[in-house]
PDBML (XML) file of the C-alpha atoms, coordinates in Angstrom:
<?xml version="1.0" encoding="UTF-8" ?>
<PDBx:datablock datablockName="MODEL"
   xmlns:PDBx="http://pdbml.pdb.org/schema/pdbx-v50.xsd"
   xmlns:xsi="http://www.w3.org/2001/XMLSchema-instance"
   xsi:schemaLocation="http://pdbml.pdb.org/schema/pdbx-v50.xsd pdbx-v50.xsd">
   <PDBx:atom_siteCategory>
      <PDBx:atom_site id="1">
         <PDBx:B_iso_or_equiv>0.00</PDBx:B_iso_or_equiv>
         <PDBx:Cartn_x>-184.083</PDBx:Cartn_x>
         <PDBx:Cartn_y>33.586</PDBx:Cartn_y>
         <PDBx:Cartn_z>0.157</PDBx:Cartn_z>
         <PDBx:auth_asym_id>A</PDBx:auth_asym_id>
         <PDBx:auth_atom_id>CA</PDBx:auth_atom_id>
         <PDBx:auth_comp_id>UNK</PDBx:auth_comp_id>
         <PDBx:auth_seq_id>1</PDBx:auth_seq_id>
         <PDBx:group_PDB>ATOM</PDBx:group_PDB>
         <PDBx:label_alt_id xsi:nil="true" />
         <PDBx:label_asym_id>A</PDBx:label_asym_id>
         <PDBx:label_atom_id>CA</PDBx:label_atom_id>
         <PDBx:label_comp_id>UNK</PDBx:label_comp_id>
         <PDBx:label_entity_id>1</PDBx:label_entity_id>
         <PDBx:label_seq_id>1</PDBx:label_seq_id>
         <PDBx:occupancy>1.00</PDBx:occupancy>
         <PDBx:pdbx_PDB_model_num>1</PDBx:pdbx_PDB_model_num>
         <PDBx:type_symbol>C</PDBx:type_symbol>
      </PDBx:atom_site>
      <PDBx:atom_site id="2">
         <PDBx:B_iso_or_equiv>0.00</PDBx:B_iso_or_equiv>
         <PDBx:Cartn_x>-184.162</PDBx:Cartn_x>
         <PDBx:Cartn_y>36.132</PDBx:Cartn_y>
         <PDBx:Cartn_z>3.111</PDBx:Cartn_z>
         <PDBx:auth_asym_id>A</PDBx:auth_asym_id>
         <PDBx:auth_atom_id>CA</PDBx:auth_atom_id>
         <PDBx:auth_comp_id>UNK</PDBx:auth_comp_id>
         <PDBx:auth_seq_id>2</PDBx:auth_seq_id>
         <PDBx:group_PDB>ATOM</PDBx:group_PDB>
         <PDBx:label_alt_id xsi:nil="true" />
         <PDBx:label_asym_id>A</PDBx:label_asym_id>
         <PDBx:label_atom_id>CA</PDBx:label_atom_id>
         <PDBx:label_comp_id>UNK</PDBx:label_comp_id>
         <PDBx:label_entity_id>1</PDBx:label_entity_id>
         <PDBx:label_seq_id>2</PDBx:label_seq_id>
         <PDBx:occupancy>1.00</PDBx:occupancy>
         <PDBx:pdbx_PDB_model_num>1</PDBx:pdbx_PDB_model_num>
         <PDBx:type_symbol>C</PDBx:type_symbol>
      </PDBx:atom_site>
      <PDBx:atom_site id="3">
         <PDBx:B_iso_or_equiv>0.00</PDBx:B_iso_or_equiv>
         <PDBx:Cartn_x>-184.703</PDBx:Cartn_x>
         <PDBx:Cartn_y>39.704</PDBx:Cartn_y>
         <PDBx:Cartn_z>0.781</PDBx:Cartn_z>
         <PDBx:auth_asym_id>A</PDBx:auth_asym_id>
         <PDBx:auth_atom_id>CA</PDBx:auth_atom_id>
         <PDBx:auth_comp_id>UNK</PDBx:auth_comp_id>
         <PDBx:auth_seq_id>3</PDBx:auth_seq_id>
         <PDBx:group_PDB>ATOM</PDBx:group_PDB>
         <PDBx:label_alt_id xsi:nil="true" />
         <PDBx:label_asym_id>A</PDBx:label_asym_id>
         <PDBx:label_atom_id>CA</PDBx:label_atom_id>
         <PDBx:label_comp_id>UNK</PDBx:label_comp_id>
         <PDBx:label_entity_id>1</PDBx:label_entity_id>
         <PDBx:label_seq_id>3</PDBx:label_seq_id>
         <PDBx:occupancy>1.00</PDBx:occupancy>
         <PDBx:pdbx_PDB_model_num>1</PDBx:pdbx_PDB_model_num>
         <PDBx:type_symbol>C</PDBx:type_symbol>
      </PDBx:atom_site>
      <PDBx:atom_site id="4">
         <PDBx:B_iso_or_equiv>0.00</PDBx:B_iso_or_equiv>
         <PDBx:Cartn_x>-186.124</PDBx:Cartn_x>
         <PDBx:Cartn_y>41.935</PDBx:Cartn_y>
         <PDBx:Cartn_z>3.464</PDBx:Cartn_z>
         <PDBx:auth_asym_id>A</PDBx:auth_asym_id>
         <PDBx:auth_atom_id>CA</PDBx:auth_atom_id>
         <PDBx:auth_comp_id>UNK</PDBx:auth_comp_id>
         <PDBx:auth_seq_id>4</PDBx:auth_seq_id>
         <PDBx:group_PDB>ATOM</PDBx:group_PDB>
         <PDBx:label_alt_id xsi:nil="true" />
         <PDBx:label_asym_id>A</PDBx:label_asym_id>
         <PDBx:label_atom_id>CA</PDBx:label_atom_id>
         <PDBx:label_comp_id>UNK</PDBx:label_comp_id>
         <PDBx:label_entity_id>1</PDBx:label_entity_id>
         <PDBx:label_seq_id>4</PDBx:label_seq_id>
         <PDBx:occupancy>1.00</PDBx:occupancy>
         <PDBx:pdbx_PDB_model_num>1</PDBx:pdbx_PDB_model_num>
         <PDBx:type_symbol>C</PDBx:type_symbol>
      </PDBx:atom_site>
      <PDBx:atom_site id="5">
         <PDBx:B_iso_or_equiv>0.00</PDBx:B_iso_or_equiv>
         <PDBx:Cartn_x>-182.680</PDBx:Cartn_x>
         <PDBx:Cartn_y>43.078</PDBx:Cartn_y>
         <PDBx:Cartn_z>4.727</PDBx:Cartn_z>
         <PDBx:auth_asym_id>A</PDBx:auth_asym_id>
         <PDBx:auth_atom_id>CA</PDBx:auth_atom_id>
         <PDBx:auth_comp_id>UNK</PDBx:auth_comp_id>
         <PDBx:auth_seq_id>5</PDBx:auth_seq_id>
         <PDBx:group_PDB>ATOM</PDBx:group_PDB>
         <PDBx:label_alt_id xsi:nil="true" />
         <PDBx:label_asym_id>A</PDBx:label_asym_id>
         <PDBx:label_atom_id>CA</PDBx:label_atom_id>
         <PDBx:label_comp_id>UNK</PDBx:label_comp_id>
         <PDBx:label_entity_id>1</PDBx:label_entity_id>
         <PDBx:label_seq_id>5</PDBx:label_seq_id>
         <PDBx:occupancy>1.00</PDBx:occupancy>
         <PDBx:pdbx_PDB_model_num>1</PDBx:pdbx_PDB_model_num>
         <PDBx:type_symbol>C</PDBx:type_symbol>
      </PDBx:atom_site>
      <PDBx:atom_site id="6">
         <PDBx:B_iso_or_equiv>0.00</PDBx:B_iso_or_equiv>
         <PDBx:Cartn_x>-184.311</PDBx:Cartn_x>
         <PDBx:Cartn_y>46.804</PDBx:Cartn_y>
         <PDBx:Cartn_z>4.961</PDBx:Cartn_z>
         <PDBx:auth_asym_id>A</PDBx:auth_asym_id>
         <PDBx:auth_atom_id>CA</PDBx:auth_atom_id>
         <PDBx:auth_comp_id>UNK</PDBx:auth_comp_id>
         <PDBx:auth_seq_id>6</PDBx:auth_seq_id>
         <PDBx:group_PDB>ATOM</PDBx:group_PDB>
         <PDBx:label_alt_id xsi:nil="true" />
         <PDBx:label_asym_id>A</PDBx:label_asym_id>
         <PDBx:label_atom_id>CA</PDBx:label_atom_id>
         <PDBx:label_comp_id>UNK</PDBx:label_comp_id>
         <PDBx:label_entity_id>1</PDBx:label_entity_id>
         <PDBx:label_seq_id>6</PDBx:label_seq_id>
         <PDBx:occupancy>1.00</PDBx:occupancy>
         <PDBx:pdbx_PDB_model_num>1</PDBx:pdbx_PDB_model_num>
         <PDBx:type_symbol>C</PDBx:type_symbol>
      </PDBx:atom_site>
      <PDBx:atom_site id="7">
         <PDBx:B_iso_or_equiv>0.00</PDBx:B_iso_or_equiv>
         <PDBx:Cartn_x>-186.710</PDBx:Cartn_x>
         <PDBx:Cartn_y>45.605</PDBx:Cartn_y>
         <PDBx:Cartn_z>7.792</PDBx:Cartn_z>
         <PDBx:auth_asym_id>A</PDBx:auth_asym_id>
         <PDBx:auth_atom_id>CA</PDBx:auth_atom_id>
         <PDBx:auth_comp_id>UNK</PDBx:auth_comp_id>
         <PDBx:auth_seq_id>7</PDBx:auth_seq_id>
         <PDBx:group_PDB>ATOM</PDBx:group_PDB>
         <PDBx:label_alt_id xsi:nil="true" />
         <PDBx:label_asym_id>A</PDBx:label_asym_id>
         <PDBx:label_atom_id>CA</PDBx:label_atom_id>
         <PDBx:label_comp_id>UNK</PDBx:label_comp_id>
         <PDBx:label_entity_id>1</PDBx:label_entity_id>
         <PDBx:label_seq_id>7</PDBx:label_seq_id>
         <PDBx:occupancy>1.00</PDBx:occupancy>
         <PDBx:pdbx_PDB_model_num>1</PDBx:pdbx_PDB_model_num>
         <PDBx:type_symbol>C</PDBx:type_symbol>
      </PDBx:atom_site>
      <PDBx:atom_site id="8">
         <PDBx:B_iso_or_equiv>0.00</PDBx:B_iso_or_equiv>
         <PDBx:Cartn_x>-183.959</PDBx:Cartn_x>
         <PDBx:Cartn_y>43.833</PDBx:Cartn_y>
         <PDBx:Cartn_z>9.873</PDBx:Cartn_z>
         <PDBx:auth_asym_id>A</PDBx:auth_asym_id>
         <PDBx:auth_atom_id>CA</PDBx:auth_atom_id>
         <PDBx:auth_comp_id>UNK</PDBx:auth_comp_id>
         <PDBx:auth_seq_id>8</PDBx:auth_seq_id>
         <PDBx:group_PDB>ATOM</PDBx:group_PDB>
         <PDBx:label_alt_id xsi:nil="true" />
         <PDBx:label_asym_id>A</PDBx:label_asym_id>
         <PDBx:label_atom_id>CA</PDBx:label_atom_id>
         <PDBx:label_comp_id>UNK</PDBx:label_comp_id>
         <PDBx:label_entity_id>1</PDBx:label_entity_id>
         <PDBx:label_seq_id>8</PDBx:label_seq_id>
         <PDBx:occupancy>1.00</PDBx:occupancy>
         <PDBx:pdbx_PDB_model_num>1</PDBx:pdbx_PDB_model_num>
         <PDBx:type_symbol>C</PDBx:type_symbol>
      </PDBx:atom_site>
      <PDBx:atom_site id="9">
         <PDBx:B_iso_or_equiv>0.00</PDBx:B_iso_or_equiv>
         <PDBx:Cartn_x>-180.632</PDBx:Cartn_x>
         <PDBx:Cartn_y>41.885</PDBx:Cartn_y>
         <PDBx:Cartn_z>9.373</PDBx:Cartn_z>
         <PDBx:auth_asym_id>A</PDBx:auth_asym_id>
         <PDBx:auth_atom_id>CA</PDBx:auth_atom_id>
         <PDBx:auth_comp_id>UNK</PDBx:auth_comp_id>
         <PDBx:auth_seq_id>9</PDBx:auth_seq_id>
         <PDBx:group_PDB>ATOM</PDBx:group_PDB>
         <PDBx:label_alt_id xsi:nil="true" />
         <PDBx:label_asym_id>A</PDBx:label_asym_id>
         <PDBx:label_atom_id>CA</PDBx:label_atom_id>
         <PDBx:label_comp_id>UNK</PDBx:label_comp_id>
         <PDBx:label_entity_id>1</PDBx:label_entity_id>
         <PDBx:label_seq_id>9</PDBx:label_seq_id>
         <PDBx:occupancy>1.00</PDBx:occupancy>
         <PDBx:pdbx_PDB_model_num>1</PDBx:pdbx_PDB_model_num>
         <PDBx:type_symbol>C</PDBx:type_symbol>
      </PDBx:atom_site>
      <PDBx:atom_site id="10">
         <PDBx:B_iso_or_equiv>0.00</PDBx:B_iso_or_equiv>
         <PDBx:Cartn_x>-179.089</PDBx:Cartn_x>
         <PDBx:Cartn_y>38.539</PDBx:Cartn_y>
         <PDBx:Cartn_z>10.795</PDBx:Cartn_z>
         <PDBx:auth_asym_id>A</PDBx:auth_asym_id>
         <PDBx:auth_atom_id>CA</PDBx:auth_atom_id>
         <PDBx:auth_comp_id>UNK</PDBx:auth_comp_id>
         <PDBx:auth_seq_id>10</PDBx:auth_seq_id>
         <PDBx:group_PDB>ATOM</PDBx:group_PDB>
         <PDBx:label_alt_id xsi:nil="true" />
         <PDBx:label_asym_id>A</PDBx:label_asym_id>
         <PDBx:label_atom_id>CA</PDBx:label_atom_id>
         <PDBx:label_comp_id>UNK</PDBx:label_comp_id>
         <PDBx:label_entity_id>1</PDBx:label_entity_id>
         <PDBx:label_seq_id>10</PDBx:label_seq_id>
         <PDBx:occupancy>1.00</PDBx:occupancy>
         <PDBx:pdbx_PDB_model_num>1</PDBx:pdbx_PDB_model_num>
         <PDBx:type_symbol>C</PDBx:type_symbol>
      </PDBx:atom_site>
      <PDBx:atom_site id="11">
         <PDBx:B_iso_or_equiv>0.00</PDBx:B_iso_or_equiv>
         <PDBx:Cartn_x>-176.419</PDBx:Cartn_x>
         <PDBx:Cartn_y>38.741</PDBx:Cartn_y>
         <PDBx:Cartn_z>13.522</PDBx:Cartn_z>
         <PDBx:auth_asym_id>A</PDBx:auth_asym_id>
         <PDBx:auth_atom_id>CA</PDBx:auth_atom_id>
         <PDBx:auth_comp_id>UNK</PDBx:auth_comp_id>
         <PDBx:auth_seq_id>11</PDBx:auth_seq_id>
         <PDBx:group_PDB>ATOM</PDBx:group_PDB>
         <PDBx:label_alt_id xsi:nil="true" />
         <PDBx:label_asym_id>A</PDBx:label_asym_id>
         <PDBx:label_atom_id>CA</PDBx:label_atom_id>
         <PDBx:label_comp_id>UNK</PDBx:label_comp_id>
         <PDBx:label_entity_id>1</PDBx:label_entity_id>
         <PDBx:label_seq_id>11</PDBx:label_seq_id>
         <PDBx:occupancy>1.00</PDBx:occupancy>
         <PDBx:pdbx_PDB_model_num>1</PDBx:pdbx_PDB_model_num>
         <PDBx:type_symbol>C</PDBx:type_symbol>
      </PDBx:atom_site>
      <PDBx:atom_site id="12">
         <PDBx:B_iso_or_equiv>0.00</PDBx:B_iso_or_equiv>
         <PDBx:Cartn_x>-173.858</PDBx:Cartn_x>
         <PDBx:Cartn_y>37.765</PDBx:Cartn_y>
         <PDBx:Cartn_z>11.805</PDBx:Cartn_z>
         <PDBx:auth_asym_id>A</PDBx:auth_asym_id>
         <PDBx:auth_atom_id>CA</PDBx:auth_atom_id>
         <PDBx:auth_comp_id>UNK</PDBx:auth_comp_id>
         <PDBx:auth_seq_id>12</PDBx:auth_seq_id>
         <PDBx:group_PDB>ATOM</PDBx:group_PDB>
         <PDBx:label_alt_id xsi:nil="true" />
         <PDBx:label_asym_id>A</PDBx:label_asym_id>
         <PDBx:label_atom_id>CA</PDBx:label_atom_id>
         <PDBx:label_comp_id>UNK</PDBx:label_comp_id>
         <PDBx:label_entity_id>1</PDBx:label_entity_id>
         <PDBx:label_seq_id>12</PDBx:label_seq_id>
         <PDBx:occupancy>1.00</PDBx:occupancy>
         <PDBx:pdbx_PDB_model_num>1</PDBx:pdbx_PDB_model_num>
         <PDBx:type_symbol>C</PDBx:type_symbol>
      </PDBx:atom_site>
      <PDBx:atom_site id="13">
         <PDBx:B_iso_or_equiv>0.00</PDBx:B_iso_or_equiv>
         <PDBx:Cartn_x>-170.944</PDBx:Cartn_x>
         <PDBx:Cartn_y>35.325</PDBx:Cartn_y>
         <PDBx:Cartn_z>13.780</PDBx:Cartn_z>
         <PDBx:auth_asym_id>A</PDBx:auth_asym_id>
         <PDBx:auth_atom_id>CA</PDBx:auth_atom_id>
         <PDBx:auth_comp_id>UNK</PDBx:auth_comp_id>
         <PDBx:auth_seq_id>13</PDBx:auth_seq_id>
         <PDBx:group_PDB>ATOM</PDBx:group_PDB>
         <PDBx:label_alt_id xsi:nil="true" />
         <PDBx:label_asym_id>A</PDBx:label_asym_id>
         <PDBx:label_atom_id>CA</PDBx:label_atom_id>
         <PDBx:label_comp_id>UNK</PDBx:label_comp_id>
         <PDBx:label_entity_id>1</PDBx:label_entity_id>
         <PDBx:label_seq_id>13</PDBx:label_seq_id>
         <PDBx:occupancy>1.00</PDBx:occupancy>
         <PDBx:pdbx_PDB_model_num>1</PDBx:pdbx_PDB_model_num>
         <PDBx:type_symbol>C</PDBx:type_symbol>
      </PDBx:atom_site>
      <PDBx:atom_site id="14">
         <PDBx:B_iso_or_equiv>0.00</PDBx:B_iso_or_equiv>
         <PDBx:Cartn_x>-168.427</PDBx:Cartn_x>
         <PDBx:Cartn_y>37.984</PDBx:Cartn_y>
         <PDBx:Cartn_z>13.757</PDBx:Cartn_z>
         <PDBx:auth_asym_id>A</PDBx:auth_asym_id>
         <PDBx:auth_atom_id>CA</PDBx:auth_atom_id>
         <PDBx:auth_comp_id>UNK</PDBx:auth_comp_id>
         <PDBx:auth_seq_id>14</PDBx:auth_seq_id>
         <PDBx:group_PDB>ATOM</PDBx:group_PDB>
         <PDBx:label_alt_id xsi:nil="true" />
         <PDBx:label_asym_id>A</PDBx:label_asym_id>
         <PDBx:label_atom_id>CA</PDBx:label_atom_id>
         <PDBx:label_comp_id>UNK</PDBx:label_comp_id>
         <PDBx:label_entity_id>1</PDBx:label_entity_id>
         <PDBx:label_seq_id>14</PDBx:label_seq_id>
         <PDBx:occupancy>1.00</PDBx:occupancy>
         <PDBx:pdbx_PDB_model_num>1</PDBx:pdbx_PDB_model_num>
         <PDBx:type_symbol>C</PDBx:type_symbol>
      </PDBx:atom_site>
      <PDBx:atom_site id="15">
         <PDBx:B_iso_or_equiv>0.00</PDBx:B_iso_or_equiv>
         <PDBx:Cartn_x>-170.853</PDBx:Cartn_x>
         <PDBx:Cartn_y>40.029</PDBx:Cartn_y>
         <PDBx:Cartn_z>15.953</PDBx:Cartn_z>
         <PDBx:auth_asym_id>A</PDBx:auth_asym_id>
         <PDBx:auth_atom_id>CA</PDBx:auth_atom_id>
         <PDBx:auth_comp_id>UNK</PDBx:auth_comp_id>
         <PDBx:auth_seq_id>15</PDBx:auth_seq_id>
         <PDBx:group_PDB>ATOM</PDBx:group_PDB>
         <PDBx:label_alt_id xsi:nil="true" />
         <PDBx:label_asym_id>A</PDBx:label_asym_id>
         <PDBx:label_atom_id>CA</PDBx:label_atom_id>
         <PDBx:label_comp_id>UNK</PDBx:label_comp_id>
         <PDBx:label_entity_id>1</PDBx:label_entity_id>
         <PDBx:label_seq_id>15</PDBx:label_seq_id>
         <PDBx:occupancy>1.00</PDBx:occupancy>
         <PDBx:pdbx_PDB_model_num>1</PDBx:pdbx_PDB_model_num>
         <PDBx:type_symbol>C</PDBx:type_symbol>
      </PDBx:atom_site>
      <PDBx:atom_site id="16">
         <PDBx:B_iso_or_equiv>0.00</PDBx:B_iso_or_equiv>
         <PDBx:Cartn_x>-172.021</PDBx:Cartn_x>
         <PDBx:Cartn_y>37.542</PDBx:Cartn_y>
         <PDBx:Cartn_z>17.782</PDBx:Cartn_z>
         <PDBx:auth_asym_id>A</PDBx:auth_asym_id>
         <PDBx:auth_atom_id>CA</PDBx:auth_atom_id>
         <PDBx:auth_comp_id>UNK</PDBx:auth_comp_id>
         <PDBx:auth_seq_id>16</PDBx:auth_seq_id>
         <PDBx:group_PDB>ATOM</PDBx:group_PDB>
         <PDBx:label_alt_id xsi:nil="true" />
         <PDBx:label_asym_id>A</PDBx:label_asym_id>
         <PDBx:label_atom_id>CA</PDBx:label_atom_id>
         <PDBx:label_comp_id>UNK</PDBx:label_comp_id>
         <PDBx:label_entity_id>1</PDBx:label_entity_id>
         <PDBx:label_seq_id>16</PDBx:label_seq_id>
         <PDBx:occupancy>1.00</PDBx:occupancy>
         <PDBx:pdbx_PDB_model_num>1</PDBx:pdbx_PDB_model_num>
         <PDBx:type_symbol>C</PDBx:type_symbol>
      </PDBx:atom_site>
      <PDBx:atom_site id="17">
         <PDBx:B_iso_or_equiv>0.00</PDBx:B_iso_or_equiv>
         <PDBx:Cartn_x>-168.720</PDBx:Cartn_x>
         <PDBx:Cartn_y>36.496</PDBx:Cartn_y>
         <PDBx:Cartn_z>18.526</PDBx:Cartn_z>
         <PDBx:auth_asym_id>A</PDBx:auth_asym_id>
         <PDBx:auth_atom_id>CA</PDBx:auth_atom_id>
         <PDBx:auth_comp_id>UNK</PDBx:auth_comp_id>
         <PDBx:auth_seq_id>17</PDBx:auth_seq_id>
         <PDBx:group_PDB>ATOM</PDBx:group_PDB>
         <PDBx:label_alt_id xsi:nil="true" />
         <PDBx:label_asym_id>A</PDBx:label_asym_id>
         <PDBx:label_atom_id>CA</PDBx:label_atom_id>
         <PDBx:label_comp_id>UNK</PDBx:label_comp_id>
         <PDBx:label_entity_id>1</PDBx:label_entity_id>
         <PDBx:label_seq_id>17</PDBx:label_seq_id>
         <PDBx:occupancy>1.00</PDBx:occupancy>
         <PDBx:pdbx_PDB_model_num>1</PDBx:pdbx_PDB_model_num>
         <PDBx:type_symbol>C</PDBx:type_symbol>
      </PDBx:atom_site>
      <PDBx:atom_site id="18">
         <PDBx:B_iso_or_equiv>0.00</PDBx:B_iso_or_equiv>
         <PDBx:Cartn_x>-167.838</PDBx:Cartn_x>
         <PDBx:Cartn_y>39.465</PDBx:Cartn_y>
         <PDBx:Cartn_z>19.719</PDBx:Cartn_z>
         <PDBx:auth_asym_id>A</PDBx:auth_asym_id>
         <PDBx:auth_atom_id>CA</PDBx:auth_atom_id>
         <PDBx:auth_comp_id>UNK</PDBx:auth_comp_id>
         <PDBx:auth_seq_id>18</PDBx:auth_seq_id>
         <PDBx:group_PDB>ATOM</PDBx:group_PDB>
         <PDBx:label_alt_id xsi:nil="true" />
         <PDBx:label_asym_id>A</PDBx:label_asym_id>
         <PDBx:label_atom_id>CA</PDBx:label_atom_id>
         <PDBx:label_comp_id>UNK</PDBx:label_comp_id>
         <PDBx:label_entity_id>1</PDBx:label_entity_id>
         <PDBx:label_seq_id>18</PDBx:label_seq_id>
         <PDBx:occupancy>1.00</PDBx:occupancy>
         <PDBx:pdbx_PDB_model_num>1</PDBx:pdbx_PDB_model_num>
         <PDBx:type_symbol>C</PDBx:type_symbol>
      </PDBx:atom_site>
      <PDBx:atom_site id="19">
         <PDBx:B_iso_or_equiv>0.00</PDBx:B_iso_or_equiv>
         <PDBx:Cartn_x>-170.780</PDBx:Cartn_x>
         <PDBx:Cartn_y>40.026</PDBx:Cartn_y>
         <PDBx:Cartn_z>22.169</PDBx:Cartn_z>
         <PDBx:auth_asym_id>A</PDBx:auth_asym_id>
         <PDBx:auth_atom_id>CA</PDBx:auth_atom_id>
         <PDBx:auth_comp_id>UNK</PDBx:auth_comp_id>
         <PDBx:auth_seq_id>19</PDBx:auth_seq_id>
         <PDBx:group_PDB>ATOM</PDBx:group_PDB>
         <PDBx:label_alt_id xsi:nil="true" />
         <PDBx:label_asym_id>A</PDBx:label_asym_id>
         <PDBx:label_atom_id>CA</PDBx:label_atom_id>
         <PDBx:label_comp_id>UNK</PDBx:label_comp_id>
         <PDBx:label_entity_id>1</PDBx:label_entity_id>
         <PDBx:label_seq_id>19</PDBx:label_seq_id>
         <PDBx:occupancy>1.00</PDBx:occupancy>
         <PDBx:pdbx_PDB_model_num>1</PDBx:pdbx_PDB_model_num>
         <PDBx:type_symbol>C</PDBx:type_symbol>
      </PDBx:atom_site>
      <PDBx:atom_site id="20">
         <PDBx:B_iso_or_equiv>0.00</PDBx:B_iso_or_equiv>
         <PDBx:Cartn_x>-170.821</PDBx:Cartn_x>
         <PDBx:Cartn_y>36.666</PDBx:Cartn_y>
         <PDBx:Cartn_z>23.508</PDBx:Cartn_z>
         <PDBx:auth_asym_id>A</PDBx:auth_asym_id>
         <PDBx:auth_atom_id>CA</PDBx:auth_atom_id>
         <PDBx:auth_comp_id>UNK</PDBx:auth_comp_id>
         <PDBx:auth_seq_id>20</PDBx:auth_seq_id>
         <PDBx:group_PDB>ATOM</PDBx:group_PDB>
         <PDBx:label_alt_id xsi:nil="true" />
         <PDBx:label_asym_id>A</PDBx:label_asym_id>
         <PDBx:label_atom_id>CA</PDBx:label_atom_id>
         <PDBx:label_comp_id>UNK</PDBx:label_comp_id>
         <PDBx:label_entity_id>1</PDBx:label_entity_id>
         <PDBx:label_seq_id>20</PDBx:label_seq_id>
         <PDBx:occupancy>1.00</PDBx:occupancy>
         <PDBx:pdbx_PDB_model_num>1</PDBx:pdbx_PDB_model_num>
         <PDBx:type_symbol>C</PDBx:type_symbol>
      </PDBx:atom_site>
      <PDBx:atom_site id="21">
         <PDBx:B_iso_or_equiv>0.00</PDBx:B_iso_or_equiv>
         <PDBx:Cartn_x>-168.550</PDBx:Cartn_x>
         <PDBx:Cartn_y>37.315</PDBx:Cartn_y>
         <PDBx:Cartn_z>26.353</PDBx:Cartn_z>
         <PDBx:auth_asym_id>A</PDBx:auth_asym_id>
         <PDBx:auth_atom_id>CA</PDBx:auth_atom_id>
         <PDBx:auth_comp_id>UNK</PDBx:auth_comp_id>
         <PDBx:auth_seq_id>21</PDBx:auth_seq_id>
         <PDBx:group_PDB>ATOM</PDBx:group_PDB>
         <PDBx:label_alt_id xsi:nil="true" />
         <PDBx:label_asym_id>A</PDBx:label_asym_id>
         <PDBx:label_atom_id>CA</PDBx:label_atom_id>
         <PDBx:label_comp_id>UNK</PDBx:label_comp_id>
         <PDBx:label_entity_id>1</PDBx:label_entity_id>
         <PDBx:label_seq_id>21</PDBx:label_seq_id>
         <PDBx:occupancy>1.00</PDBx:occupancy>
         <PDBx:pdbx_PDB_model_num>1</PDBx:pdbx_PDB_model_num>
         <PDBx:type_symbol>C</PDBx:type_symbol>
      </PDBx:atom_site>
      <PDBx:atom_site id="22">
         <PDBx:B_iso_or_equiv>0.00</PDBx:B_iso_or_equiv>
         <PDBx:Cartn_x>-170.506</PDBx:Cartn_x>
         <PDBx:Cartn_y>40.279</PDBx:Cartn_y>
         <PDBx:Cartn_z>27.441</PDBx:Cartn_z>
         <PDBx:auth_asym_id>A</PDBx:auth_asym_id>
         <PDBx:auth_atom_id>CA</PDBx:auth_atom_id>
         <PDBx:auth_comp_id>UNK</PDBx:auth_comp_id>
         <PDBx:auth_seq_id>22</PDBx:auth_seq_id>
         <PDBx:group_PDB>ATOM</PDBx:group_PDB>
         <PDBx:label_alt_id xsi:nil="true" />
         <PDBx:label_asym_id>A</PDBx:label_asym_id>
         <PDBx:label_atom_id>CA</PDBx:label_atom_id>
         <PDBx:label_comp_id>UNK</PDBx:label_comp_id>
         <PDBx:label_entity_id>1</PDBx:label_entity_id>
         <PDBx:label_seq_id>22</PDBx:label_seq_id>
         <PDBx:occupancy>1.00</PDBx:occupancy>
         <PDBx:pdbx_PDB_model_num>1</PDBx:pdbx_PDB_model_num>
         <PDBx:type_symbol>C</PDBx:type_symbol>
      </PDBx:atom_site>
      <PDBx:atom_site id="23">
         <PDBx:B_iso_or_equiv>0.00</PDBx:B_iso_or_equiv>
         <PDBx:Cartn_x>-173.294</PDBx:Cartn_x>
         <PDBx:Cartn_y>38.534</PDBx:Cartn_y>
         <PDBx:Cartn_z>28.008</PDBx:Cartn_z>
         <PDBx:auth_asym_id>A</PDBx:auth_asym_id>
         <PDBx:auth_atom_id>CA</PDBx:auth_atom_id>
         <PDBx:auth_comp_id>UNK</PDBx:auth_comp_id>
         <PDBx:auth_seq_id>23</PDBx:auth_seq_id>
         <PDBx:group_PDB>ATOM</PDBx:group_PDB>
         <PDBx:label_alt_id xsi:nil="true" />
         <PDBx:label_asym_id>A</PDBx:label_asym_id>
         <PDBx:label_atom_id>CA</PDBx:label_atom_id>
         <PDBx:label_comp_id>UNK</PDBx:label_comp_id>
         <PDBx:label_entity_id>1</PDBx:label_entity_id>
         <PDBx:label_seq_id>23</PDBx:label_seq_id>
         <PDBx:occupancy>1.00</PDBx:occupancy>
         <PDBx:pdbx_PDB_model_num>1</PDBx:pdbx_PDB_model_num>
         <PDBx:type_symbol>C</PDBx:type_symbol>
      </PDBx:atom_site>
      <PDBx:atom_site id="24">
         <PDBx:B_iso_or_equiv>0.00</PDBx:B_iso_or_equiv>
         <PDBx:Cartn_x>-171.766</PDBx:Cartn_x>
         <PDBx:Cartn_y>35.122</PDBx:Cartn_y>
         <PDBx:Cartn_z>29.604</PDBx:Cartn_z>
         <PDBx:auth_asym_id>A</PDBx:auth_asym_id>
         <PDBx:auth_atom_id>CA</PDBx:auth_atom_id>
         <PDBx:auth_comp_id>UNK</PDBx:auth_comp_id>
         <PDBx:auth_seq_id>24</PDBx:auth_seq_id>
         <PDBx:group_PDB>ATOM</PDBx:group_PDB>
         <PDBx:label_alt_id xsi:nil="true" />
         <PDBx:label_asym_id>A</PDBx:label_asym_id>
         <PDBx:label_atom_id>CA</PDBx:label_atom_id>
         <PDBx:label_comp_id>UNK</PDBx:label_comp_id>
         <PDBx:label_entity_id>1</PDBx:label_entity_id>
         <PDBx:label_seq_id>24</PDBx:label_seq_id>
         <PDBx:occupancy>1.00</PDBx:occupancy>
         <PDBx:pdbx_PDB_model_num>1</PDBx:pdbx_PDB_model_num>
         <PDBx:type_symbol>C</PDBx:type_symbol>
      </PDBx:atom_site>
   </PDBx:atom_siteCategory>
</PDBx:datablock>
């Protein structure tokens, strides 16, 4: 149970998604 979403969050696959091609 990840409950330290104040400290940082996950990338979610949306975002990744979307920065993917960016990068590559």
């Amino acid at each position: 149970v990840y409950a330290d979403n104040a400290a940082t969050t996950p990338v979610t696959p949306a975002v990744l998604e979307a920065m993917t091609p960016w990068l590559m």
